[in-house]
Protein backbone atom coordinates (compact mmCIF):
# COMPACT_ATOMS: atom_id res chain seq x y z
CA UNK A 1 -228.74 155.25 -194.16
CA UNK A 2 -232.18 155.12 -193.32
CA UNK A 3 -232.77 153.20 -189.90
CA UNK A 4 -236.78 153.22 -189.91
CA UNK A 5 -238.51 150.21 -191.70
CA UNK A 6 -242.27 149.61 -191.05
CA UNK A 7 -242.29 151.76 -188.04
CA UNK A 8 -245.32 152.20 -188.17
CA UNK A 9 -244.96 152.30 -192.08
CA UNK A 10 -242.22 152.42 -194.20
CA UNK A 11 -243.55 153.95 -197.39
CA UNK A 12 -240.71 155.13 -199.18
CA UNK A 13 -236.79 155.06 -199.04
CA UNK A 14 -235.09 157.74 -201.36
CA UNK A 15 -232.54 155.89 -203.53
CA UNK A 16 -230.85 158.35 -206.45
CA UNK A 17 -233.35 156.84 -209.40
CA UNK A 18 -236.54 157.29 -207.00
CA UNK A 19 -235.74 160.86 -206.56
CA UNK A 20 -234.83 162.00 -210.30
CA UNK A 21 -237.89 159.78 -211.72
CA UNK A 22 -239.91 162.18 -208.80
CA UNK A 23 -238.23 165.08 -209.76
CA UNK A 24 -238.90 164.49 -213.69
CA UNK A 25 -242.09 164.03 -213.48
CA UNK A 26 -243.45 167.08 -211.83
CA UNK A 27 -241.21 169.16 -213.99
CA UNK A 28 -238.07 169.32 -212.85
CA UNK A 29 -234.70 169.41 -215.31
CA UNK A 30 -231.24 170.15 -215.22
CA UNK A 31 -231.45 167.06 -212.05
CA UNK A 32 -227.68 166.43 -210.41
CA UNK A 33 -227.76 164.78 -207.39
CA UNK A 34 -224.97 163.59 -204.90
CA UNK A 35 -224.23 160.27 -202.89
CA UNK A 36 -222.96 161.95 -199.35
CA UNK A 37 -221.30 159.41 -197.64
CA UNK A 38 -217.44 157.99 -197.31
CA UNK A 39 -218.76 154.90 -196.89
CA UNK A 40 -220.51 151.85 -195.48
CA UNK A 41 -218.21 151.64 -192.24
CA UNK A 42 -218.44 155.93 -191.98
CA UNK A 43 -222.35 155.34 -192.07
CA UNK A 44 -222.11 153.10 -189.23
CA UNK A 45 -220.25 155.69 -187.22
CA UNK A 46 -222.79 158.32 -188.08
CA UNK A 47 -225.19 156.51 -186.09
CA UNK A 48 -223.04 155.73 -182.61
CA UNK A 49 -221.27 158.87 -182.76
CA UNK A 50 -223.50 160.80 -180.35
CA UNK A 51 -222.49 157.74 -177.57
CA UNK A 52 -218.79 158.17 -178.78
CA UNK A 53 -217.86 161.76 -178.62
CA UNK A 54 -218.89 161.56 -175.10
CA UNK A 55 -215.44 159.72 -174.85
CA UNK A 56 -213.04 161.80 -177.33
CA UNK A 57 -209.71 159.23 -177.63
CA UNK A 58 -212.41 156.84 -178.24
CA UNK A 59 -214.36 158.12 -180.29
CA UNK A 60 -210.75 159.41 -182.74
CA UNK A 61 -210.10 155.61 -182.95
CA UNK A 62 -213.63 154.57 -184.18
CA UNK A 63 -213.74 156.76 -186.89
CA UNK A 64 -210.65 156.53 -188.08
CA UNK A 65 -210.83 152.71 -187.86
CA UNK A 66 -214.40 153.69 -190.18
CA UNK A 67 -212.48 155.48 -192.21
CA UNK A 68 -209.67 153.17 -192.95
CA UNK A 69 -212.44 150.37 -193.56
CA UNK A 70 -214.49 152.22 -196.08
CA UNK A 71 -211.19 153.18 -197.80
CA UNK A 72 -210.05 149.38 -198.16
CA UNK A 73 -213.47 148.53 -199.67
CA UNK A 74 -213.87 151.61 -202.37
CA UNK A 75 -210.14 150.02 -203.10
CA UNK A 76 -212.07 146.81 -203.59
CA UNK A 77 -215.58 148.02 -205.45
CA UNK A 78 -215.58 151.90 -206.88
CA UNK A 79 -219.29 152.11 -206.48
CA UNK A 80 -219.21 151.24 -202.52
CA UNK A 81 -220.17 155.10 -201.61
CA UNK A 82 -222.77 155.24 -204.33
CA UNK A 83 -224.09 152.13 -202.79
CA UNK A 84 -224.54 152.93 -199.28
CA UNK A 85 -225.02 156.99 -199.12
CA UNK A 86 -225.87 158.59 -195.88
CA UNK A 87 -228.43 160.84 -198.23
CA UNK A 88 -228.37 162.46 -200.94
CA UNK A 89 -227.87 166.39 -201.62
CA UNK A 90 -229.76 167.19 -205.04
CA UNK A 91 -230.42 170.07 -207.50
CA UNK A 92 -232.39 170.84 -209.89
CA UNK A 93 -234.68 173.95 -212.08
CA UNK A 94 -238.27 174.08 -213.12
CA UNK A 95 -238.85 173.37 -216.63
């Protein structure tokens, strides 16, 4: 998830296609790159986790409530993770 729009600019937000397009065209094949996330809800968590874990029992139920949310709604739509990633892990070799 990427929290910073126009701050002061906001010129570019990776997404899977921007990244192998960029990748292709300075040379780059053999391109597989990963969605890492769980989910929308496990995203969320990501970012008030650092307040939470100040407060362990708390901070169990959260993400396990996260957890439990994002699993309902990949029930509901398969491509929820691809849709919200965290970032993205990629690889690839020079042509």
């Amino acid at each position: 998830m990427f929290g910073v729009h126009f701050s002061p600019n906001d010129y570019h937000r990776f997404t899977f296609q921007l990244l192998k397009e960029d990748l292709e065209e300075v040379g780059f094949d053999d391109i597989k790159i990963k969605a890492l996330s769980y989910g929308f809800f496990t995203n969320i968590y990501s970012l008030i986790c650092n307040f939470t874990k100040k407060i362990p029992l708390l901070n169990i139920l959260i993400i396990t409530m996260c957890i439990f949310l994002d699993a309902i709604f990949f029930k509901i739509n398969k491509n929820f993770k691809k849709n919200h990633p965290l970032g993205y892990y990629f690889f690839a070799t020079k042509k």
